[in-house]
C-alpha atoms as a PDB file:
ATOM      1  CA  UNK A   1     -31.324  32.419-228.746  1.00  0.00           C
ATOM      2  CA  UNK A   2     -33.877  33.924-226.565  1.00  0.00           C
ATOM      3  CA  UNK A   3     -37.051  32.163-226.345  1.00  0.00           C
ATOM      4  CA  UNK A   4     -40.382  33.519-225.149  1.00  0.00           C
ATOM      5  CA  UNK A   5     -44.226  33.952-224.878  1.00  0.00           C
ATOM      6  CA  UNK A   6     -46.557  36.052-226.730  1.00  0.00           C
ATOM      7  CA  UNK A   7     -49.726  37.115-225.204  1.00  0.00           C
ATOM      8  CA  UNK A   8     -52.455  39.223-227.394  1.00  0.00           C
ATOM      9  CA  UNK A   9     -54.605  40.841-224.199  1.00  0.00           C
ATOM     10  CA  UNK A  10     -56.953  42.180-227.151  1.00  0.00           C
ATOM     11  CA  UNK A  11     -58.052  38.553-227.895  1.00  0.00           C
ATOM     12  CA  UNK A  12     -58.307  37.002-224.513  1.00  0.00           C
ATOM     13  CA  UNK A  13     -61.984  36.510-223.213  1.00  0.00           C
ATOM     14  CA  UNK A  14     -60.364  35.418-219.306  1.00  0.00           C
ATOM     15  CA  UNK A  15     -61.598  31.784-219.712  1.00  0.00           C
ATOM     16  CA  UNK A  16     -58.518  30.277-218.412  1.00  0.00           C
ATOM     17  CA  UNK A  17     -58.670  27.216-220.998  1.00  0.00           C
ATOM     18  CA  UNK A  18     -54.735  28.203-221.402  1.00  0.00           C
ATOM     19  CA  UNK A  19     -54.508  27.850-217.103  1.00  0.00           C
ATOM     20  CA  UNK A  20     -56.531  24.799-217.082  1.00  0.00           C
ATOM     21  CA  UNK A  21     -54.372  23.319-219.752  1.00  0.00           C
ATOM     22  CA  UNK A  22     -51.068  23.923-217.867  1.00  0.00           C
ATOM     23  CA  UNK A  23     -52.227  22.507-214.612  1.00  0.00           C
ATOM     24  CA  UNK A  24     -53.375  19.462-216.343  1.00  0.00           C
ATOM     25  CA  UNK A  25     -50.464  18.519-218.678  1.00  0.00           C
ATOM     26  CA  UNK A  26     -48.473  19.339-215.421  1.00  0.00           C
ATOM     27  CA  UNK A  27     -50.144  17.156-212.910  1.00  0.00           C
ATOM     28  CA  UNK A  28     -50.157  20.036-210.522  1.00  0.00           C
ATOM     29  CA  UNK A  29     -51.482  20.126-207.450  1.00  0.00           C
ATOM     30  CA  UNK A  30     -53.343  21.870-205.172  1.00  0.00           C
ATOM     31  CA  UNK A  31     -52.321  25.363-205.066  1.00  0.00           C
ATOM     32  CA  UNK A  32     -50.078  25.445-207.417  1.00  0.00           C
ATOM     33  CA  UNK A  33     -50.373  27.465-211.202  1.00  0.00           C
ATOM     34  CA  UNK A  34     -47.933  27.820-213.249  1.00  0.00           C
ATOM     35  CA  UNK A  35     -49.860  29.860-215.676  1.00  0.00           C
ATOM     36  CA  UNK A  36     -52.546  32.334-213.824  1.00  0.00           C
ATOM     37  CA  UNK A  37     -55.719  34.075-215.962  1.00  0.00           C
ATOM     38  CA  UNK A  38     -56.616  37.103-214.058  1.00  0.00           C
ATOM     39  CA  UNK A  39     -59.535  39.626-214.884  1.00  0.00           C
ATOM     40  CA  UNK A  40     -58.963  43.425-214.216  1.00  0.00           C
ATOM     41  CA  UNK A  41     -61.204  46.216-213.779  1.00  0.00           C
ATOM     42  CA  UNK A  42     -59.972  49.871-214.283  1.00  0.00           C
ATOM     43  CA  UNK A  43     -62.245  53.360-214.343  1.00  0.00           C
ATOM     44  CA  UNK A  44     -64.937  54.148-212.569  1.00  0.00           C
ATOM     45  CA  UNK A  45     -68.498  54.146-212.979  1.00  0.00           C
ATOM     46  CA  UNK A  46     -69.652  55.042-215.760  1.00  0.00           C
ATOM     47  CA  UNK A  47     -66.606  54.248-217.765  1.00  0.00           C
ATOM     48  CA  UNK A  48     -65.362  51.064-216.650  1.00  0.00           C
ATOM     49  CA  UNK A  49     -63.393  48.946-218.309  1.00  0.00           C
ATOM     50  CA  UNK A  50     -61.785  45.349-218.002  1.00  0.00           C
ATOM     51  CA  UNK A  51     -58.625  43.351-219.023  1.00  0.00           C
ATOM     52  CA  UNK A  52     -57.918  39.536-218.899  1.00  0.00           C
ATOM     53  CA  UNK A  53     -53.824  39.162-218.147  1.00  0.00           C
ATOM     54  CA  UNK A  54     -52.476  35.283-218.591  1.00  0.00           C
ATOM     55  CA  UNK A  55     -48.688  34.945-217.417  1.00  0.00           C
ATOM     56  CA  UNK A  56     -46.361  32.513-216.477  1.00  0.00           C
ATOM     57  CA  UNK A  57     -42.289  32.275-216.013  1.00  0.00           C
ATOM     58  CA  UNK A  58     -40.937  34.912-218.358  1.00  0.00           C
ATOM     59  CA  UNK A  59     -37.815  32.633-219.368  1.00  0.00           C
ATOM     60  CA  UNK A  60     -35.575  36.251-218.157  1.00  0.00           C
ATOM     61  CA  UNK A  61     -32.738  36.945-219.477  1.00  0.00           C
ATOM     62  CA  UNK A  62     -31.085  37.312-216.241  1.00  0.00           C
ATOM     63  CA  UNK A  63     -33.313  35.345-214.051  1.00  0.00           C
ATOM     64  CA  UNK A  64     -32.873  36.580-210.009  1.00  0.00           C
ATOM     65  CA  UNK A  65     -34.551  32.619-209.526  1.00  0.00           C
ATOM     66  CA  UNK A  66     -31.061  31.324-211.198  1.00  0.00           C
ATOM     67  CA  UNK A  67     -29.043  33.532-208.842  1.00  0.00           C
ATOM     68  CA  UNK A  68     -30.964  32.735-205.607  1.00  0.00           C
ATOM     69  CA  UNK A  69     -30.618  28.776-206.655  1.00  0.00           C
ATOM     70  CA  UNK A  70     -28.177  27.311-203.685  1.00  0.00           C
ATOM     71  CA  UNK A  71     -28.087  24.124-205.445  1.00  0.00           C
ATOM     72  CA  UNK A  72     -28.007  25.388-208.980  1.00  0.00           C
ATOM     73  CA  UNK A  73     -31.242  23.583-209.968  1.00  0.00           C
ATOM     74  CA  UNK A  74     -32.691  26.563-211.184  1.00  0.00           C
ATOM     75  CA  UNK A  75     -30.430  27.261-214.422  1.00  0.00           C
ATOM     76  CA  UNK A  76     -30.960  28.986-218.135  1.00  0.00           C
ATOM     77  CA  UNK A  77     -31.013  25.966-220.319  1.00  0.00           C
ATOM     78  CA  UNK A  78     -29.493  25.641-223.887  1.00  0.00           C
ATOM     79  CA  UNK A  79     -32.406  27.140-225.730  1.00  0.00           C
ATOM     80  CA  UNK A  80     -32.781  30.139-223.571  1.00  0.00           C
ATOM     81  CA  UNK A  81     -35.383  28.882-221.341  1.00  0.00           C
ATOM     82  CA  UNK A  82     -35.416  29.133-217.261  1.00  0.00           C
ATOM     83  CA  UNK A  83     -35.965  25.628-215.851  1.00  0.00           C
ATOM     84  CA  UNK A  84     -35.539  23.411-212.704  1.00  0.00           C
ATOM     85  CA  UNK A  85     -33.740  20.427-212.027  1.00  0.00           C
ATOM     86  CA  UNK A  86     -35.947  18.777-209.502  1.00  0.00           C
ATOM     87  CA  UNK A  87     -33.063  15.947-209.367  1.00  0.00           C
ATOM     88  CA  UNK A  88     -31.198  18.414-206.742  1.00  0.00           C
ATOM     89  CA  UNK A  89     -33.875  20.746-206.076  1.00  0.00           C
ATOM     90  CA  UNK A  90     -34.143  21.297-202.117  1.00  0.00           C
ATOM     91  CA  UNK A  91     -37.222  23.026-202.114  1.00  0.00           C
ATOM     92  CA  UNK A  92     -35.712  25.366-200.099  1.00  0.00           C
ATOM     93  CA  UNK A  93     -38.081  28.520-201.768  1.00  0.00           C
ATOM     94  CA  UNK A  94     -35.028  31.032-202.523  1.00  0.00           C
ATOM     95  CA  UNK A  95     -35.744  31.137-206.442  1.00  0.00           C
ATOM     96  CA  UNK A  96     -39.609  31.438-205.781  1.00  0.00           C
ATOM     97  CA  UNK A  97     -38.579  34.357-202.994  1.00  0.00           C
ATOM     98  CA  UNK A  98     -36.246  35.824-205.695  1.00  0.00           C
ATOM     99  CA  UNK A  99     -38.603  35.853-208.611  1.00  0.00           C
ATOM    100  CA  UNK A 100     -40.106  39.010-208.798  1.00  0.00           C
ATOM    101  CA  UNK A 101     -43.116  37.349-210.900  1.00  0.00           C
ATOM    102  CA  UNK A 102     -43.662  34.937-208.394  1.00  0.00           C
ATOM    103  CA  UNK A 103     -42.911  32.230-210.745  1.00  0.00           C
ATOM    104  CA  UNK A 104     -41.916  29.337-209.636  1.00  0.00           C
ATOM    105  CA  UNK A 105     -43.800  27.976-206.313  1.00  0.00           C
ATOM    106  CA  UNK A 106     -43.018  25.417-203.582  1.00  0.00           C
ATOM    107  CA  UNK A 107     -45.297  22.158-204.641  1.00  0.00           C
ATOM    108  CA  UNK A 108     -45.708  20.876-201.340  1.00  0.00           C
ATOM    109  CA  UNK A 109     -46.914  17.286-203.106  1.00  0.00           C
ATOM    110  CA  UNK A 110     -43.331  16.602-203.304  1.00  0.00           C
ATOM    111  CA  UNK A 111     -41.277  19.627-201.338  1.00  0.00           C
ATOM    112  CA  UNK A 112     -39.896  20.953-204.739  1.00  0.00           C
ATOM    113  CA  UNK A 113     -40.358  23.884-206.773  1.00  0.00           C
ATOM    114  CA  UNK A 114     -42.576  23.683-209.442  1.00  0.00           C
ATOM    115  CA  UNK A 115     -42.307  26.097-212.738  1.00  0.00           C
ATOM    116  CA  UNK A 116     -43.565  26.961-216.423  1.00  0.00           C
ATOM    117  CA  UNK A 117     -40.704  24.835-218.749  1.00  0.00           C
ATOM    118  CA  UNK A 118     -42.940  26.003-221.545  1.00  0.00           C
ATOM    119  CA  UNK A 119     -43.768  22.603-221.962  1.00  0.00           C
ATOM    120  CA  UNK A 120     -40.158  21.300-222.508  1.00  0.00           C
ATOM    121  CA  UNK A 121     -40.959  17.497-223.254  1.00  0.00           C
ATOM    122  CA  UNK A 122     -44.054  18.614-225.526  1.00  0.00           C
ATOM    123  CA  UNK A 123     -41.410  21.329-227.611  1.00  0.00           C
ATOM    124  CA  UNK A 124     -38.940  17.982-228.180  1.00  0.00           C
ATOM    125  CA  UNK A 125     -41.763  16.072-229.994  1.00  0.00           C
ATOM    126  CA  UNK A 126     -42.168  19.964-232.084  1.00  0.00           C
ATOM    127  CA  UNK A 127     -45.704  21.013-230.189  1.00  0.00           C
ATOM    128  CA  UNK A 128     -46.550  23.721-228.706  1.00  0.00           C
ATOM    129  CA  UNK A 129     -46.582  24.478-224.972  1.00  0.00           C
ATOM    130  CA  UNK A 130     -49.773  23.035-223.990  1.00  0.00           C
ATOM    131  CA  UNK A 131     -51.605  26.715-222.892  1.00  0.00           C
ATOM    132  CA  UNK A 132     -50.874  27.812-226.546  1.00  0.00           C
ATOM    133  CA  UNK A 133     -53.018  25.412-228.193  1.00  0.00           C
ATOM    134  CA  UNK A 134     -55.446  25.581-225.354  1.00  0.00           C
ATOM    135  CA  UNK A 135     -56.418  28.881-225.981  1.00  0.00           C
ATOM    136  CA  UNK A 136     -59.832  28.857-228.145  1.00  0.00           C
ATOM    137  CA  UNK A 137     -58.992  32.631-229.454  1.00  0.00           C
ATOM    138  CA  UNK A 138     -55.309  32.245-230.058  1.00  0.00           C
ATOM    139  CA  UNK A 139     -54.396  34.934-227.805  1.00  0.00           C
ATOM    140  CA  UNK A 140     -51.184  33.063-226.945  1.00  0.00           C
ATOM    141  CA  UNK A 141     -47.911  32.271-229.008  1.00  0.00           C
ATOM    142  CA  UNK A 142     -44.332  30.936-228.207  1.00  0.00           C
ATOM    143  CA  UNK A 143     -40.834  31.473-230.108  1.00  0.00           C
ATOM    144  CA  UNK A 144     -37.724  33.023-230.915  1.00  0.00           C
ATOM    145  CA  UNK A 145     -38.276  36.949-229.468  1.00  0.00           C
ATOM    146  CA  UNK A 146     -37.006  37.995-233.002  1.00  0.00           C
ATOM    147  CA  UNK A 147     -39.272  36.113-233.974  1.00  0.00           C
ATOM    148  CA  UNK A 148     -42.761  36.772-232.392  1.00  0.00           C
ATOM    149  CA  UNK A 149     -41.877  40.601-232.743  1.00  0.00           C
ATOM    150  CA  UNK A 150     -41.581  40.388-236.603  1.00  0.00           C
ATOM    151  CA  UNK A 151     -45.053  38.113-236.858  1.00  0.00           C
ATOM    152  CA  UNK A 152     -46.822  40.217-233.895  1.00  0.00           C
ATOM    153  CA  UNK A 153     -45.829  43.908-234.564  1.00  0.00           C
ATOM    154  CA  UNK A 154     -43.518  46.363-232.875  1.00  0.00           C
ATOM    155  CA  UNK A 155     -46.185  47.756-230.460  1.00  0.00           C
ATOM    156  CA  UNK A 156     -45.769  45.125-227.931  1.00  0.00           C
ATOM    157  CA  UNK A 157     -44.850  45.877-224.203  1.00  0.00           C
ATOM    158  CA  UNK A 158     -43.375  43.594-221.202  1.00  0.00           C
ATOM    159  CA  UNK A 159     -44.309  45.297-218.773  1.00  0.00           C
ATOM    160  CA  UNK A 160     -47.397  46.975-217.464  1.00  0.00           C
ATOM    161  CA  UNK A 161     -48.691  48.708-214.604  1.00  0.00           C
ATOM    162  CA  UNK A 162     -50.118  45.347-213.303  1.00  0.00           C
ATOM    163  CA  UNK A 163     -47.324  43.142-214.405  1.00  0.00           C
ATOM    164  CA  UNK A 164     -44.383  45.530-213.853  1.00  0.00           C
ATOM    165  CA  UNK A 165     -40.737  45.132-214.597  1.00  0.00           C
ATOM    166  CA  UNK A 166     -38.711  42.941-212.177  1.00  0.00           C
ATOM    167  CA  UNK A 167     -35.480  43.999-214.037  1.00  0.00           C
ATOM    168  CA  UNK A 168     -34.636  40.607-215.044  1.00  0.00           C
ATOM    169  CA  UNK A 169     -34.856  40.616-218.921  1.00  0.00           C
ATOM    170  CA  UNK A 170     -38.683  39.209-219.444  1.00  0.00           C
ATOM    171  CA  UNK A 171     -38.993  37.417-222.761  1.00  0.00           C
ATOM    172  CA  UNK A 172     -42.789  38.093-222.777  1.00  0.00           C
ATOM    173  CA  UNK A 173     -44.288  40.065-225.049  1.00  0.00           C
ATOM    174  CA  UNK A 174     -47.475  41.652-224.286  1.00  0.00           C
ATOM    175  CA  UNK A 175     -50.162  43.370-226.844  1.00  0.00           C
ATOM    176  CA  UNK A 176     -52.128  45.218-224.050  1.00  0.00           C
ATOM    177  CA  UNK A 177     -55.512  47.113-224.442  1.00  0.00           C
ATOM    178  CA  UNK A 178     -55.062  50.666-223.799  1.00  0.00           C
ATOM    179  CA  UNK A 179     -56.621  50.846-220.297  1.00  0.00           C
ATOM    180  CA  UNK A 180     -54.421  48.238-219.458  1.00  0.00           C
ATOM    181  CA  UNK A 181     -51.747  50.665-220.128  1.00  0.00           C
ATOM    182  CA  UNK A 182     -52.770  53.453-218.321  1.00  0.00           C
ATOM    183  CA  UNK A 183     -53.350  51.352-214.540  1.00  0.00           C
ATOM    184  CA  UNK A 184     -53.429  48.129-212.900  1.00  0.00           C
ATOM    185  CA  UNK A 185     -57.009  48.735-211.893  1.00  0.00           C
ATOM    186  CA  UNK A 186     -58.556  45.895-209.504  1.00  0.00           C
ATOM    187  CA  UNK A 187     -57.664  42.306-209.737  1.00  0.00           C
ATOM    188  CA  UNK A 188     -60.953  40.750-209.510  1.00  0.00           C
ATOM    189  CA  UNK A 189     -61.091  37.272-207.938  1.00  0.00           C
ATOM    190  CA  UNK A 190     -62.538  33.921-209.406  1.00  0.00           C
END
């Protein structure tokens, strides 16, 4: 079973309701997202365009966080998804050094890491993770892979020039606007 998210970059307006969402069912603190909304600008006067890009922990299917784990808190779980055990989690930063997403971070409120479980506790009562019903245009999903490729269409991508391929497996699909395609462009800040 591989589980994953679906992101539809044509429908995302960059409001961040689905960042806002995770923070707060997270009770995360200062500096730490788990799931980051970022606006991009590509071109050049006069044809410029812009992308909105929401991502979080790719649940890989070899995770280089797992491997880095000295403790083995970071581990796959039973339904595919990349999670930490902050029971013997030493906040020691090796999984969030590993990740090549930048994934999980140090939460320095309590000197352990802190990562997207896609909502773990909300999935056992069958909900959604919270940034998926959050999201006012539906521009985000979450399943099997199998799945969200048969309901979402085969033209989806995990990888782009802005979000490239760490060679870990990423379980997130992506249907990307055609500039997004072609460059990262400029990350523009909030």
């Amino acid at each position: 079973m591989a589980l994953g998210f679906y992101f539809d970059m044509t429908r995302c307006i960059g409001c961040r309701a689905c960042q806002v969402a995770c923070k707060d069912k997270n009770n995360l603190g200062v500096g730490v997202v788990l799931r980051n909304a970022q606006t991009y600008e590509v071109g050049s006067f006069p044809t410029v365009k812009m992308y909105n890009l929401s991502n979080t922990c790719n649940h890989c299917e070899n995770p280089a966080c797992v491997a880095a784990c000295p403790t083995k808190a970071m581990h796959k779980a039973e339904d595919g998804t990349v999670r930490s055990d902050l029971n013997i989690c030493i906040g020691c930063g090796a999984c969030a050094t590993a990740c090549p997403y930048g994934a999980p971070q140090v939460n320095a409120d309590i000197q352990k890491i802190a990562k997207c479980d896609a909502c773990a506790y909300l999935r056992a009562k069958g909900q959604n993770p919270a940034c998926v019903d959050a999201c006012p245009n539906r521009a985000l999903d979450f399943g099997e892979i199998e799945d969200l490729k048969k309901k979402y269409g085969a033209d989806l991508v995990s990888a782009l020039p802005a979000y490239p391929d760490g060679g870990t497996g990423s379980t997130t699909l992506i249907k990307a606007k055609d500039c997004a395609k072609a460059e990262a462009g400029i990350c523009i800040p909030l």
